[in-house]
N, C-alpha and C. Protein backbone atom coordinates (compact mmCIF):
# COMPACT_ATOMS: atom_id res chain seq x y z
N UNK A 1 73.26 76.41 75.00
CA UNK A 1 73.61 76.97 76.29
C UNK A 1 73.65 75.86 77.33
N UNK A 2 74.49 75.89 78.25
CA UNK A 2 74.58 74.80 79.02
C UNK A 2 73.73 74.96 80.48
N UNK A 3 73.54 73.86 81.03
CA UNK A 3 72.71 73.65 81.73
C UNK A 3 72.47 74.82 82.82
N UNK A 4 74.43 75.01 83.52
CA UNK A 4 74.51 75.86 84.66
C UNK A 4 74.18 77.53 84.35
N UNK A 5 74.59 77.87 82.64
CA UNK A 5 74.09 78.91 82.59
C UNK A 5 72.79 79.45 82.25
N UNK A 6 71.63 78.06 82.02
CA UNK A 6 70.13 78.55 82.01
C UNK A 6 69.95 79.00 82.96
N UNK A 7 70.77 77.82 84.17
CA UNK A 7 70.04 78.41 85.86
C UNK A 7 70.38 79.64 85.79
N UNK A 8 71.36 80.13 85.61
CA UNK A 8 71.62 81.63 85.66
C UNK A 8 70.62 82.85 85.15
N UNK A 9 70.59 82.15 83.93
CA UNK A 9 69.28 83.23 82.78
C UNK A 9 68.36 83.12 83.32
N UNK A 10 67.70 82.06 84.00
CA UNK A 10 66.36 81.88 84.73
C UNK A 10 66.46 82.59 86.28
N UNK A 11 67.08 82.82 86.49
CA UNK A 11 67.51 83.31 87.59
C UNK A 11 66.83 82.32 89.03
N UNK A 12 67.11 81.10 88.58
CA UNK A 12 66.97 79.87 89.96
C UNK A 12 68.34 79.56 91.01
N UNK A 13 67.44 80.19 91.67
CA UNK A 13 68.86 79.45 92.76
C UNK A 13 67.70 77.97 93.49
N UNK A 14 68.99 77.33 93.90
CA UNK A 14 69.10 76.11 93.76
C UNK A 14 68.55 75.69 95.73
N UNK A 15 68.12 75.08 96.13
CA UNK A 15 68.04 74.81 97.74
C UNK A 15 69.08 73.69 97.97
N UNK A 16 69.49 73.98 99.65
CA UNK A 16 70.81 73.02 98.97
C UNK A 16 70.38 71.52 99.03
N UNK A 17 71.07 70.55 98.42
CA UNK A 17 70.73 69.72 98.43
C UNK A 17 70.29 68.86 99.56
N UNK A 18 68.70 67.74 99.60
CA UNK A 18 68.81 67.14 100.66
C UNK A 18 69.53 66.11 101.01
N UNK A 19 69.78 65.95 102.13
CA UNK A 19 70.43 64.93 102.76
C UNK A 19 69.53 63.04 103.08
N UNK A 20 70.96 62.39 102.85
CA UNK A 20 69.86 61.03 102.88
C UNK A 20 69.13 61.00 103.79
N UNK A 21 68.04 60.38 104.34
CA UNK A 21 67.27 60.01 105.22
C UNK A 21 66.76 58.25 105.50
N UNK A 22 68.19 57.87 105.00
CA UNK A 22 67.78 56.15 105.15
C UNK A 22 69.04 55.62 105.01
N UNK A 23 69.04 54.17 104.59
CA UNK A 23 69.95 53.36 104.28
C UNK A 23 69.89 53.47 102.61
N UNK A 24 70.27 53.97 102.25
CA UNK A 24 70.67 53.91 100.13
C UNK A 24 71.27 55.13 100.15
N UNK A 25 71.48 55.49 98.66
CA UNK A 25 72.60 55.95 98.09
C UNK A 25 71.59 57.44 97.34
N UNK A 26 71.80 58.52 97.24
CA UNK A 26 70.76 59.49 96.69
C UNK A 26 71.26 59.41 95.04
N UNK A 27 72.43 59.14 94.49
CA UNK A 27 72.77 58.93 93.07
C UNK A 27 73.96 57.74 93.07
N UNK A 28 72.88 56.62 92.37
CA UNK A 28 74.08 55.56 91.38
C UNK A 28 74.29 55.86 90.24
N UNK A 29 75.68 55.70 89.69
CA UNK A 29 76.19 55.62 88.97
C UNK A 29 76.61 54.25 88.36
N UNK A 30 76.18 53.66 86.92
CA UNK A 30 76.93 52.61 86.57
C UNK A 30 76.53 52.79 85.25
N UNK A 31 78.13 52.77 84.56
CA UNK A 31 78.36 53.12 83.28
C UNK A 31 78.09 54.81 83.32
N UNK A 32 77.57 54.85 82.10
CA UNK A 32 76.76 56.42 81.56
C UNK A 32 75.69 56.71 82.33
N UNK A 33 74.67 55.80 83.38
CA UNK A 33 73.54 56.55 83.98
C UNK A 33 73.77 56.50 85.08
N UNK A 34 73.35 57.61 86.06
CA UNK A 34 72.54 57.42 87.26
C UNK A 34 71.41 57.85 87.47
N UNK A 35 71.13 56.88 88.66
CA UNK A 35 69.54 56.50 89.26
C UNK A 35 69.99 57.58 90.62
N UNK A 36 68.67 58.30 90.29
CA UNK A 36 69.05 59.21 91.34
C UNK A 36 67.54 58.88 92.21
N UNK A 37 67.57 58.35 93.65
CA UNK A 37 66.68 58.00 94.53
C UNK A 37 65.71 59.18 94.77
N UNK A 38 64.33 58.98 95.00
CA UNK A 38 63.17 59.71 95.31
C UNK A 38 63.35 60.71 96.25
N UNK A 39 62.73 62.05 95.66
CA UNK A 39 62.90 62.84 95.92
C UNK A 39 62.16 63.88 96.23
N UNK A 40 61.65 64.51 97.87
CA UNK A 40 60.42 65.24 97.31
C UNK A 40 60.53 66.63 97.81
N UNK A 41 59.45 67.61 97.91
CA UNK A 41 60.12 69.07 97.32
C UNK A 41 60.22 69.52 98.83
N UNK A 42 62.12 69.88 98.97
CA UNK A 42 62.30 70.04 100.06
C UNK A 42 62.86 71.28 99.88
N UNK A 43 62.57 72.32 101.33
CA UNK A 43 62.97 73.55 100.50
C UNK A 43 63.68 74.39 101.06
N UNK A 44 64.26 75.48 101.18
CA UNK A 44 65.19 76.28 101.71
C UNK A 44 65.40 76.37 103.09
N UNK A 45 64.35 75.76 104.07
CA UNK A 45 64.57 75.83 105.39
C UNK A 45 64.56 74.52 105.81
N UNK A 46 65.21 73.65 104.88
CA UNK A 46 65.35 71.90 105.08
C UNK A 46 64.30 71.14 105.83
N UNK A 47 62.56 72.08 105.38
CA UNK A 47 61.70 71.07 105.59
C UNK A 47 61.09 70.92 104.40
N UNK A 48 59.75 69.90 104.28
CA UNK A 48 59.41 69.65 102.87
C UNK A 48 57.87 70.42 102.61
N UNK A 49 57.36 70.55 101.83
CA UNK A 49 55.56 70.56 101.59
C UNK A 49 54.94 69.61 101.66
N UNK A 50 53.73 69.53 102.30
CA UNK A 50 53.12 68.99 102.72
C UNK A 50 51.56 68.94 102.21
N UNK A 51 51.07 67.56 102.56
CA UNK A 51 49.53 67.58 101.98
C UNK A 51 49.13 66.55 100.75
N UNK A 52 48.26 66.87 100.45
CA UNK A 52 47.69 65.25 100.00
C UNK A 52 46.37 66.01 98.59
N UNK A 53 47.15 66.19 97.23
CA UNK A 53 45.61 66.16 96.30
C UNK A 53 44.57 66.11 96.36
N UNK A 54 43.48 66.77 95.79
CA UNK A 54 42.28 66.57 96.18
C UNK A 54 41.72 66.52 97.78
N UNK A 55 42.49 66.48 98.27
CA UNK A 55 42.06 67.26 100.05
C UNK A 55 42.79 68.29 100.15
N UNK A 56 43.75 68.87 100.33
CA UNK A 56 44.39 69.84 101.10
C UNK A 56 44.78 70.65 100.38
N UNK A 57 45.40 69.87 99.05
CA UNK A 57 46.48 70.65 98.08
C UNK A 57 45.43 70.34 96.79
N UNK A 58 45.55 71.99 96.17
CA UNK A 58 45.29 72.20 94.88
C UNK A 58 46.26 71.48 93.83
N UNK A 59 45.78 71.36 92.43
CA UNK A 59 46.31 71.38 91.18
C UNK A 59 47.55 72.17 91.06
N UNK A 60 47.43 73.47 91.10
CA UNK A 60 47.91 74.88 90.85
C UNK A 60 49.48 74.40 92.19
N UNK A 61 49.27 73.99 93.77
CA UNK A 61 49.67 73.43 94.46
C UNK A 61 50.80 72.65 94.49
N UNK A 62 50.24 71.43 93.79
CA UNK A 62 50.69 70.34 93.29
C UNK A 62 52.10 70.28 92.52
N UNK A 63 51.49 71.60 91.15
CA UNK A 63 52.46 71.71 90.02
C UNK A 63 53.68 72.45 91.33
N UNK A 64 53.47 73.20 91.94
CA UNK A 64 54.77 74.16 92.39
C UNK A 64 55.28 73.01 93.30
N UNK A 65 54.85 72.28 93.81
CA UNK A 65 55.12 70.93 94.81
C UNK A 65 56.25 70.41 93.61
N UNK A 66 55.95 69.85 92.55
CA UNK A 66 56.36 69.14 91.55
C UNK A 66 57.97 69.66 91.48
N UNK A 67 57.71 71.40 91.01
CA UNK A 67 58.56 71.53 90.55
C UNK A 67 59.71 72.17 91.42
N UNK A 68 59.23 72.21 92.93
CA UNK A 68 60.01 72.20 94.03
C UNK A 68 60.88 71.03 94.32
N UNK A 69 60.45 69.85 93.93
CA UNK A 69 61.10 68.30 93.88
C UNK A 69 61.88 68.35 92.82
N UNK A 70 61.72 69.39 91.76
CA UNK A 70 62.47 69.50 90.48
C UNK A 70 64.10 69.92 90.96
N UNK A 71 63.71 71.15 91.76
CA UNK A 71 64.96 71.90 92.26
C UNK A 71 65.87 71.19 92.81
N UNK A 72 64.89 70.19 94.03
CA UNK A 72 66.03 69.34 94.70
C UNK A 72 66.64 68.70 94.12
N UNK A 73 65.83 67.77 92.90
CA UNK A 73 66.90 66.69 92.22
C UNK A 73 67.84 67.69 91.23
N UNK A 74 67.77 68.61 91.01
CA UNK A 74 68.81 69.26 90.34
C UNK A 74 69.88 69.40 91.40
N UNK A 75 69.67 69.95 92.41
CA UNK A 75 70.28 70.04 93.89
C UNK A 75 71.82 69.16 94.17
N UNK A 76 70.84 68.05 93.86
CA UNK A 76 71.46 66.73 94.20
C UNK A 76 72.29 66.48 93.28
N UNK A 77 71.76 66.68 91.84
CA UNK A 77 72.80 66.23 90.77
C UNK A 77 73.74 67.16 90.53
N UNK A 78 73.81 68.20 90.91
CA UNK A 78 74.82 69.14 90.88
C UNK A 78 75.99 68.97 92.30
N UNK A 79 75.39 68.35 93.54
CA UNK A 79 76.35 68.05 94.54
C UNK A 79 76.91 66.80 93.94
N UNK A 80 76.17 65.89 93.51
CA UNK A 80 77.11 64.44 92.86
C UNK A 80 77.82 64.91 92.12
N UNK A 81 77.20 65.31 91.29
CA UNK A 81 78.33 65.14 90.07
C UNK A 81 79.34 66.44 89.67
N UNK A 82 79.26 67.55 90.73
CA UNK A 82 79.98 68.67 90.53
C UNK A 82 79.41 69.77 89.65
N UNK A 83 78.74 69.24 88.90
CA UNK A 83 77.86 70.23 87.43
C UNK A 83 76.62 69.89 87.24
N UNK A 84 76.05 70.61 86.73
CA UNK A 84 75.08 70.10 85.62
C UNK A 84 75.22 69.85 84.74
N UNK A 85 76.35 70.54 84.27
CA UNK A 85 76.86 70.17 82.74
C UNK A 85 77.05 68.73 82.45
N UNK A 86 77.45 68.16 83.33
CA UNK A 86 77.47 66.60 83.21
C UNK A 86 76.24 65.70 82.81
N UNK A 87 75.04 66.20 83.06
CA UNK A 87 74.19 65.91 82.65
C UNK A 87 73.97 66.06 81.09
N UNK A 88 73.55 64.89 80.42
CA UNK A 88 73.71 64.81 78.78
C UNK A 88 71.95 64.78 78.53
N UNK A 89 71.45 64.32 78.94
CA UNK A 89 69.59 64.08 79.03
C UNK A 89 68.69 63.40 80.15
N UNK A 90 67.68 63.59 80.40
CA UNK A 90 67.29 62.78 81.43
C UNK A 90 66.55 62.04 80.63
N UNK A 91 66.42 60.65 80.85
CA UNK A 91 66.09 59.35 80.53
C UNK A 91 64.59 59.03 80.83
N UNK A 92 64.72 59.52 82.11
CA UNK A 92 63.43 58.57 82.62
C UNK A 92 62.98 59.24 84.11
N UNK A 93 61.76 59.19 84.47
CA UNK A 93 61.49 59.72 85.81
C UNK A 93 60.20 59.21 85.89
N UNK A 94 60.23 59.04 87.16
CA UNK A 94 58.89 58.34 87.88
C UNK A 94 58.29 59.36 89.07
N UNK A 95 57.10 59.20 89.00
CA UNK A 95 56.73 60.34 90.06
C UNK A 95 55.24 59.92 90.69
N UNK A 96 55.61 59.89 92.21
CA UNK A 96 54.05 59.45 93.03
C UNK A 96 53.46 60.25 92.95
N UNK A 97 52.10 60.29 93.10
CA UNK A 97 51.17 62.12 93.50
C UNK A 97 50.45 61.40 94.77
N UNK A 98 50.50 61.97 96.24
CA UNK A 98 49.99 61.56 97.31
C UNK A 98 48.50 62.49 96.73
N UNK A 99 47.73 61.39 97.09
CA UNK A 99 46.40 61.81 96.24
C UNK A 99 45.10 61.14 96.52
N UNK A 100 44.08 61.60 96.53
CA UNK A 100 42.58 60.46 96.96
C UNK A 100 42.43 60.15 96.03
N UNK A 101 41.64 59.21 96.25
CA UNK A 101 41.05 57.97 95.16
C UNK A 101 40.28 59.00 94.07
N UNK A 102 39.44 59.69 94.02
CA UNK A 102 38.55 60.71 93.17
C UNK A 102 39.56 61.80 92.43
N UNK A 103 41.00 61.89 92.85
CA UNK A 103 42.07 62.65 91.69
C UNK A 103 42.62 61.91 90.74
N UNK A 104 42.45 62.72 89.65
CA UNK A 104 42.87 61.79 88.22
C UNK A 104 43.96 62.64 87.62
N UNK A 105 44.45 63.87 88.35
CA UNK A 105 45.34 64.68 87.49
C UNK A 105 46.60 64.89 87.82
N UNK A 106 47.42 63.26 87.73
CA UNK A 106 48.68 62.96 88.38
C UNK A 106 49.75 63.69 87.60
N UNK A 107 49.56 63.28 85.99
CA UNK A 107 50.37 63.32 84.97
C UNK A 107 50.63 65.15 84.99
N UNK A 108 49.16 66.11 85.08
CA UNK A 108 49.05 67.66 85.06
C UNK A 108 50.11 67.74 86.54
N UNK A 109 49.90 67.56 87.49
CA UNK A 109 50.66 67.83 88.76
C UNK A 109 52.13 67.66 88.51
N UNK A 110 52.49 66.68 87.39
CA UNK A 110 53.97 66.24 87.28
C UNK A 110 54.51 67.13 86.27
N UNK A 111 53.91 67.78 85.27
CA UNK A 111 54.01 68.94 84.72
C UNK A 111 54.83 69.68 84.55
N UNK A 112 54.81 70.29 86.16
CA UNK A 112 55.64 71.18 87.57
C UNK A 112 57.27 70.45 87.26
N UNK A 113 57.49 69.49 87.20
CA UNK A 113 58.37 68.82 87.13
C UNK A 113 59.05 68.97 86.16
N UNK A 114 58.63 68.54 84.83
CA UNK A 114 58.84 68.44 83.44
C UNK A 114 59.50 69.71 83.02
N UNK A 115 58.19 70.85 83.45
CA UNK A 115 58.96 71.92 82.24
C UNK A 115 59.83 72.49 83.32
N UNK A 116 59.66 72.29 84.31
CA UNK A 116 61.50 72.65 85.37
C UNK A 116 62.66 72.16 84.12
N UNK A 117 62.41 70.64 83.88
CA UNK A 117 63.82 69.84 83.64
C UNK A 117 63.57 70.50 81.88
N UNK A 118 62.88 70.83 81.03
CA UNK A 118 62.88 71.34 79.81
C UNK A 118 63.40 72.77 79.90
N UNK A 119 62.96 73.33 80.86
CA UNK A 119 63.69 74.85 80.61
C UNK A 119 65.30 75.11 81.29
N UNK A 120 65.71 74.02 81.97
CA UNK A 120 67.02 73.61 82.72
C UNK A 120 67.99 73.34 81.91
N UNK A 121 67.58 71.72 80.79
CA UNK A 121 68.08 70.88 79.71
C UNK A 121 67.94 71.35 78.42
N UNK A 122 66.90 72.36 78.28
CA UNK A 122 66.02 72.24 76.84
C UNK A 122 65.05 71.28 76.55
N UNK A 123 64.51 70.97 75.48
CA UNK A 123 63.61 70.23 75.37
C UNK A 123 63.81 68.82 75.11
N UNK A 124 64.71 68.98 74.03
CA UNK A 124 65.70 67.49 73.62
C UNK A 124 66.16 66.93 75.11
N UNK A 125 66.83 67.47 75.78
CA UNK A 125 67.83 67.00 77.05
C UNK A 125 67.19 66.47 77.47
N UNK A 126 65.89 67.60 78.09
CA UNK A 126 65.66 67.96 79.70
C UNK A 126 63.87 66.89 79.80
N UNK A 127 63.26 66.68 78.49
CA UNK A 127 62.56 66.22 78.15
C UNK A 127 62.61 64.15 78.10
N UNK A 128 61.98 63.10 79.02
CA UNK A 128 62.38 61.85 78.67
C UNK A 128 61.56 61.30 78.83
N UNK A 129 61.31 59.92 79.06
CA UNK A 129 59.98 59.15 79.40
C UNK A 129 59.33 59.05 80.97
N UNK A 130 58.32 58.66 80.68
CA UNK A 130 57.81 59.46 82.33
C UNK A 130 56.42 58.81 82.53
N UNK A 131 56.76 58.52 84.01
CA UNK A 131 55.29 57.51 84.59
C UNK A 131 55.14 58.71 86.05
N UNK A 132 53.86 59.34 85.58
CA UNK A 132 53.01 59.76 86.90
C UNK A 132 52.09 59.16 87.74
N UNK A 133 51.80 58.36 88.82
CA UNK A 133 50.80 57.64 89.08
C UNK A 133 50.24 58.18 90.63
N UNK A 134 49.02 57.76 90.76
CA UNK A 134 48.39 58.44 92.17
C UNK A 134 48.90 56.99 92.94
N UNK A 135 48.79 57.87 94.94
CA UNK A 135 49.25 56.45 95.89
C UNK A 135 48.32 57.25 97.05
N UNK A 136 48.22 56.54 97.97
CA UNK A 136 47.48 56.75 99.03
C UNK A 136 48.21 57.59 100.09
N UNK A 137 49.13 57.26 100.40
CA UNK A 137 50.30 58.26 100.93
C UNK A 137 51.82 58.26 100.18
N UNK A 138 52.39 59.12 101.09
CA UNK A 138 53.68 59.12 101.20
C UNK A 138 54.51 59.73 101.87
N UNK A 139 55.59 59.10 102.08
CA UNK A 139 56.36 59.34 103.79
C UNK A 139 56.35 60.62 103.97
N UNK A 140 56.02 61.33 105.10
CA UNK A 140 55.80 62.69 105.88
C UNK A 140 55.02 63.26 105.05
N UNK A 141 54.01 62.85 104.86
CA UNK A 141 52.67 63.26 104.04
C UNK A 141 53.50 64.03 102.80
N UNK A 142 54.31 64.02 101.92
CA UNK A 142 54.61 65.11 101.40
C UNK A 142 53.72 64.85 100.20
N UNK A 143 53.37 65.78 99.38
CA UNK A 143 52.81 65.59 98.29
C UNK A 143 52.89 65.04 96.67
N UNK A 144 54.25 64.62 96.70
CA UNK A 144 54.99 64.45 95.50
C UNK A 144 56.37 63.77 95.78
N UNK A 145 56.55 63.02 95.29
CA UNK A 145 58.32 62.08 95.29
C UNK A 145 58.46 61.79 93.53
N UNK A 146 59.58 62.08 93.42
CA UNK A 146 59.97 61.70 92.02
C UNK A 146 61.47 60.74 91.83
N UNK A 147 61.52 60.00 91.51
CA UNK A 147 62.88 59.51 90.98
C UNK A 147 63.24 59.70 89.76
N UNK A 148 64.75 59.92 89.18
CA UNK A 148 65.62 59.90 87.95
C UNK A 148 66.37 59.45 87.58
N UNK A 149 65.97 58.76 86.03
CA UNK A 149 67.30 58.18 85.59
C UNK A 149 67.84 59.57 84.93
N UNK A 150 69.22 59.51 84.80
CA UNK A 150 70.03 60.74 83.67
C UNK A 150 70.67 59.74 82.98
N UNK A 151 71.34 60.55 81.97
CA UNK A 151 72.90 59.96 81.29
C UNK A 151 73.54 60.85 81.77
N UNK A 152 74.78 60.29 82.26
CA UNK A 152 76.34 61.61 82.29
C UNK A 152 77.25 61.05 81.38
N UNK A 153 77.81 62.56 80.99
CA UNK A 153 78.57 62.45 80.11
C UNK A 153 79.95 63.21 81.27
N UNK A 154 81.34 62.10 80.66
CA UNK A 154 82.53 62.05 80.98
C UNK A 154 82.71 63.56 81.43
């Protein structure tokens, strides 16, 4: 089943995509991948969530934070590239957890993320290599930023 009609079966609608907020590009393309720039969970009323692990924001929190950042980068890759279908697997993703020094449960918070892009892609696809790490902040306190590599296919 292809990508656009899981969203359908799952019944996700999509927030629309965010808009840049700097000098770069939100998806490169060169060759078969793009690097799709950090991304964090911004949501239907084009503001983001907010808060910081282990102070403010729960676990439980975190994961829906995660997989609110999930939506957008789908968001995004569906305004680039016209589809999802274009999407062949995701490669690779990196993900901050704005977090205190005493939280250790970056990788569980990114989770939120993961089985977004597994139940989107499937498991094979939607499933790739993946660095969760804690940081002290991050811009407009939000709780979570993720970046993506994909492959597209022609």
């Amino acid at each position: 089943m292809s990508a656009e009609a899981r969203l359908i079966e799952l019944g996700i609608t999509l927030p629309p995509a965010p808009e840049k907020g700097g000098v770069y590009e939100l998806l490169v393309q060169t060759g078969n991948l793009g690097y799709v720039s950090g991304h964090g969970p911004f949501l239907d009323d084009g503001t983001y969530m907010k808060g910081r692990l282990g102070e403010d924001v729960t676990l439980e929190e975190g994961q829906k934070a995660a997989r609110q950042v999930g939506l957008a980068l789908l968001a995004t890759l569906k305004s680039q590239l016209g589809s999802l279908d274009r999407v062949s697997r995701l490669v690779k993703s990196l993900a901050l957890v704005n977090s205190t020094d005493d939280f250790t449960e970056q990788p569980a918070v990114i989770n939120g993320f993961s089985e977004l892009f597994a139940e989107v892609f499937g498991d094979e696809a939607g499933i790739g290599a993946r660095s969760a790490m804690g940081t002290n902040v991050l811009p407009g306190n939000i709780p979570v930023e993720i970046e993506i590599i994909v492959e597209i296919k022609d």
